[in-house]
N, C-alpha and C. Protein backbone atom coordinates (compact mmCIF):
# COMPACT_ATOMS: atom_id res chain seq x y z
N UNK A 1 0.84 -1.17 0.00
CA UNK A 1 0.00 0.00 0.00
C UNK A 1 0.89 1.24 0.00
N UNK A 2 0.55 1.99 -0.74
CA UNK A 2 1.20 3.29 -1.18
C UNK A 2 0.61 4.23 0.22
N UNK A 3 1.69 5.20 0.73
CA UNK A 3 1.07 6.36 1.88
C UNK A 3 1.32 7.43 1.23
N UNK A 4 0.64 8.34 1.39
CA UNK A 4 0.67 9.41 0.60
C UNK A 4 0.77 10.61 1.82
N UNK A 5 1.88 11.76 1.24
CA UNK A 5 1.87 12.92 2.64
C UNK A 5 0.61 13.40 2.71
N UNK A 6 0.35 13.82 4.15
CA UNK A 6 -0.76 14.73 4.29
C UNK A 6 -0.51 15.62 4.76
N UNK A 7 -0.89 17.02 4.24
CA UNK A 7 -0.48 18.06 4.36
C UNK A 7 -1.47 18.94 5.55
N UNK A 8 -1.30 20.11 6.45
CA UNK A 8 -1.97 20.47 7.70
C UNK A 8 -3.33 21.35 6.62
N UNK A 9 -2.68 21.62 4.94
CA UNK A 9 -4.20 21.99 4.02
C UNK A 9 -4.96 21.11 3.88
N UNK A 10 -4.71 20.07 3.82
CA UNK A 10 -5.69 18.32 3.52
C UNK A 10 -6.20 18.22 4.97
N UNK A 11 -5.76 18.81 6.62
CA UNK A 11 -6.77 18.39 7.47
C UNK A 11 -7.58 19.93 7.65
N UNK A 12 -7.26 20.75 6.71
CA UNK A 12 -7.85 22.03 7.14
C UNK A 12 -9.50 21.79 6.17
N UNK A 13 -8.63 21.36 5.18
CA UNK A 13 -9.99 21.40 4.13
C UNK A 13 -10.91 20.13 4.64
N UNK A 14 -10.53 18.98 5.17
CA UNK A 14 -11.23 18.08 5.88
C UNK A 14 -12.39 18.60 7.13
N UNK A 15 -11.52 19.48 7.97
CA UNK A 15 -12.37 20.03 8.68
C UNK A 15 -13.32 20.91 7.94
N UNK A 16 -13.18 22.01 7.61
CA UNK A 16 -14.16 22.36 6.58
C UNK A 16 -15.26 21.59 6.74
N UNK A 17 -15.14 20.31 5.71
CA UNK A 17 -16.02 19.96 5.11
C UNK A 17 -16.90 18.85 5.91
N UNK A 18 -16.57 18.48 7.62
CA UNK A 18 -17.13 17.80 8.10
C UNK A 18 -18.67 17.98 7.82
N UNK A 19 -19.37 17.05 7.76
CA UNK A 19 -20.93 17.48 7.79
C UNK A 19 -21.83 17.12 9.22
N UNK A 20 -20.14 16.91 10.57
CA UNK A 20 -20.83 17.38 12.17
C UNK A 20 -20.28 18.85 12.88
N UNK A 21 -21.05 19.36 13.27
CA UNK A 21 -20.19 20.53 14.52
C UNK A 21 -19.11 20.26 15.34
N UNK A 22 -17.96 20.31 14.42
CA UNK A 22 -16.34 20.54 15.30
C UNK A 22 -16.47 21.64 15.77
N UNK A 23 -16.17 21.80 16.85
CA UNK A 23 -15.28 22.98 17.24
C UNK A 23 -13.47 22.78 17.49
N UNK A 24 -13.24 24.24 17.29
CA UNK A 24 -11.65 24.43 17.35
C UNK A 24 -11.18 25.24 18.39
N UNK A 25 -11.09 24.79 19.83
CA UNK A 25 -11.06 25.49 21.38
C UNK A 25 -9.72 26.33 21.77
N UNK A 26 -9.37 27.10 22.21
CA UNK A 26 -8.28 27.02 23.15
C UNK A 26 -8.35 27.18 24.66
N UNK A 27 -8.06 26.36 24.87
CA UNK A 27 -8.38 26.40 26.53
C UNK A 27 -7.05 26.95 28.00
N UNK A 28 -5.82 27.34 26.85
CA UNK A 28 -5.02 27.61 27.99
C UNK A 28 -5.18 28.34 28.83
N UNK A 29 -5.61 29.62 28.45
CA UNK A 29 -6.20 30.40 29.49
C UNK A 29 -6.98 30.22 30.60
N UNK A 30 -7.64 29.19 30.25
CA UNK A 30 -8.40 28.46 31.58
C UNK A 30 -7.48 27.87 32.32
N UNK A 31 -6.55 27.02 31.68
CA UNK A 31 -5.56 25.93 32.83
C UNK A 31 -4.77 26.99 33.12
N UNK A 32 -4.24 28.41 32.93
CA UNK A 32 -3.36 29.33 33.48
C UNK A 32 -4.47 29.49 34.97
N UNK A 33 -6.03 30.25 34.84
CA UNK A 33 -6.51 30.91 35.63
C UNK A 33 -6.59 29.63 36.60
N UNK A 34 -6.76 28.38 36.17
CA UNK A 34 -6.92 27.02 37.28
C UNK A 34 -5.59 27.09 38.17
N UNK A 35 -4.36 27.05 36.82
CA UNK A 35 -3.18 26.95 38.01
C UNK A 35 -2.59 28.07 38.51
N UNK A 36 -3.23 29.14 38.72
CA UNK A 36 -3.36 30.23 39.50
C UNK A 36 -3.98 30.16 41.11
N UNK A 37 -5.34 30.00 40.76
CA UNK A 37 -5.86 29.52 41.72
C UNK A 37 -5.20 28.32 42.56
N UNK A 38 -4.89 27.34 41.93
CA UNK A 38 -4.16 25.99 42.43
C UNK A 38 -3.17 26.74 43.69
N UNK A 39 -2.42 27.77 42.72
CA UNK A 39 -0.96 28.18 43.60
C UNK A 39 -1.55 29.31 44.86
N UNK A 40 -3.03 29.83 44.62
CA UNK A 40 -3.37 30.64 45.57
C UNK A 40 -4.35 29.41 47.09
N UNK A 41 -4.14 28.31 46.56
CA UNK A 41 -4.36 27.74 48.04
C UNK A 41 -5.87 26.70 47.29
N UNK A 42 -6.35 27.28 46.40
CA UNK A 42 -8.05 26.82 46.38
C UNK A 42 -7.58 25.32 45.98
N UNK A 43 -8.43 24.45 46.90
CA UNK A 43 -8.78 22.92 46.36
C UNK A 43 -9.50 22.33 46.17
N UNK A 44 -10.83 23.37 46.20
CA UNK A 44 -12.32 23.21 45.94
C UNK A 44 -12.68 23.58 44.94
N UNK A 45 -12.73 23.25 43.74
CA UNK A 45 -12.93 24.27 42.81
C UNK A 45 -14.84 24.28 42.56
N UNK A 46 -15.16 23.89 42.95
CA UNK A 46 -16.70 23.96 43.25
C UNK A 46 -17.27 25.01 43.94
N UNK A 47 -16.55 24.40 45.38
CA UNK A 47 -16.77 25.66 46.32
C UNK A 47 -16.27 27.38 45.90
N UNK A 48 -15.12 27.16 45.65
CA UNK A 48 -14.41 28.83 44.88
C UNK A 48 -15.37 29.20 44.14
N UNK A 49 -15.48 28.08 43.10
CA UNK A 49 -16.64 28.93 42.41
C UNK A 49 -18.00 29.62 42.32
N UNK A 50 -18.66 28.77 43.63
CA UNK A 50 -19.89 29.26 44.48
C UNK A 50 -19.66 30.25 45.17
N UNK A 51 -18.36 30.69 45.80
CA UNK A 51 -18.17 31.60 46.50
C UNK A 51 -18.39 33.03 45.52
N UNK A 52 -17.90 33.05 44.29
CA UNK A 52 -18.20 34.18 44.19
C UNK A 52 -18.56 33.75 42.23
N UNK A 53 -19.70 34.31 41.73
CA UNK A 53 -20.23 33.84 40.55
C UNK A 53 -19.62 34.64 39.10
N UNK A 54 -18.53 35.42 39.83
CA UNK A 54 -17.92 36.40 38.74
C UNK A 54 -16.93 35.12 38.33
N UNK A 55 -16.53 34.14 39.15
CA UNK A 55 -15.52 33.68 38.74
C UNK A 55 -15.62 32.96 37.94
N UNK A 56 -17.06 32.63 37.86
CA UNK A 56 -17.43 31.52 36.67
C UNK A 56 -17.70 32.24 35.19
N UNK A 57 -17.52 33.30 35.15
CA UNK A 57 -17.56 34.25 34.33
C UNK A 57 -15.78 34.23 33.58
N UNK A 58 -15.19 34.67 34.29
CA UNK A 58 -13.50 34.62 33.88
C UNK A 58 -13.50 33.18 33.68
N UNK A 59 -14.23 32.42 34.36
CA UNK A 59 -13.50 30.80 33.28
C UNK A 59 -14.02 31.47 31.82
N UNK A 60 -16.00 31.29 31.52
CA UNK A 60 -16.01 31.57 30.75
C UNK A 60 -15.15 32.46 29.25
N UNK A 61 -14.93 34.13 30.02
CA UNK A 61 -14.31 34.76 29.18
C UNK A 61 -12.83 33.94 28.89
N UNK A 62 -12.16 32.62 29.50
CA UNK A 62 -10.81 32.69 29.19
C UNK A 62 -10.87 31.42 28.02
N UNK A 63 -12.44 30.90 27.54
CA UNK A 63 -12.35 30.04 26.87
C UNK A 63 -12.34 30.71 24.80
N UNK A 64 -11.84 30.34 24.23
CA UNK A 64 -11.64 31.26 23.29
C UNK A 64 -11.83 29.96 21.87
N UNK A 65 -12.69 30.36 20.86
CA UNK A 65 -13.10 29.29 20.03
C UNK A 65 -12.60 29.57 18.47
N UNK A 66 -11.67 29.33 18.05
CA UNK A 66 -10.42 29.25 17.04
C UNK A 66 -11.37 29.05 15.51
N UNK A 67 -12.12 28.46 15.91
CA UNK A 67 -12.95 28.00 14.45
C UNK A 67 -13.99 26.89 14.43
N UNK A 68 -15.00 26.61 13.79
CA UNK A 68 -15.96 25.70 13.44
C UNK A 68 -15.98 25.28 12.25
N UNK A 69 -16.69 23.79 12.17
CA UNK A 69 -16.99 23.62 10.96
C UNK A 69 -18.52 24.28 10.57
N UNK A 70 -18.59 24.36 8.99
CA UNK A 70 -19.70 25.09 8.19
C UNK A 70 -21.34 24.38 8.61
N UNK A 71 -21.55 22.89 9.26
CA UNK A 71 -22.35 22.07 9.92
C UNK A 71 -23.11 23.23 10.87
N UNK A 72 -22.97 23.66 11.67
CA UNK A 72 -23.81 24.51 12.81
C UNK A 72 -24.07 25.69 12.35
N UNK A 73 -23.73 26.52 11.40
CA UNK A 73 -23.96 27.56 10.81
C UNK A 73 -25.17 27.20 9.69
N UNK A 74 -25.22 26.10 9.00
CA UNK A 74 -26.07 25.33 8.08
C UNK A 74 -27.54 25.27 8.84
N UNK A 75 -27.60 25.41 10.07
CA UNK A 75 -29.17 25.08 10.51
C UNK A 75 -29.84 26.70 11.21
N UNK A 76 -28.87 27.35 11.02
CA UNK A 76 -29.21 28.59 12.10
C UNK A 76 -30.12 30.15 10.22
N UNK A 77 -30.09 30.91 11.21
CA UNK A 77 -30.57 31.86 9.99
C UNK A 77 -29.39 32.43 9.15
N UNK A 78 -28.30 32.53 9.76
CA UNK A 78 -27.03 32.80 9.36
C UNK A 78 -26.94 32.56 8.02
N UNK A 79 -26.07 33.11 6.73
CA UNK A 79 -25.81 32.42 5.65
C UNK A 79 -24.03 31.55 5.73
N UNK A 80 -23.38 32.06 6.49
CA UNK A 80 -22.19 31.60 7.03
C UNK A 80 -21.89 32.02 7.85
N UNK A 81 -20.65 31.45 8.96
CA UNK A 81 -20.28 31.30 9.77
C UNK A 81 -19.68 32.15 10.31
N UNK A 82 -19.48 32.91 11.54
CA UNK A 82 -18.58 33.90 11.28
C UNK A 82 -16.88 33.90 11.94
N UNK A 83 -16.12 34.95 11.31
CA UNK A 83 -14.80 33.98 11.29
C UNK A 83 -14.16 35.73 12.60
């Protein structure tokens, strides 16, 4: 069997063309603000976060979404996705 290179355009255009909802995440910012907290003592992360509801907010804002496939934009009123 012959292997053929695959290039990071052959998994870009793959994604593209999935016909399910990928998402494309980055989440470091969250494991920075976790191992922040970690080094400020918290070992509850339940409790921290009940303690005060802004904080569940800064997880939120630190989650950041790189790209989708064209699938979830396909069912909404949208004509495409936005980049």
């Amino acid at each position: 069997m012959t292997s053929f290179p695959v290039s990071s355009v052959d998994y870009e255009h793959m994604f593209e063309l999935a016909p399910v909802s990928l998402w494309l995440e980055d989440y470091s910012a969250l494991r920075q603000l976790f191992t922040r907290w970690r080094a400020e003592g918290v070992s509850d992360i339940r409790a921290h976060l009940a303690g005060d509801p802004e904080r569940l907010g800064a997880c939120s804002a630190a989650l950041k979404v790189l790209g989708s496939t064209n699938a979830p934009w396909c069912f909404s009123q949208r004509p495409i996705r936005p980049r």
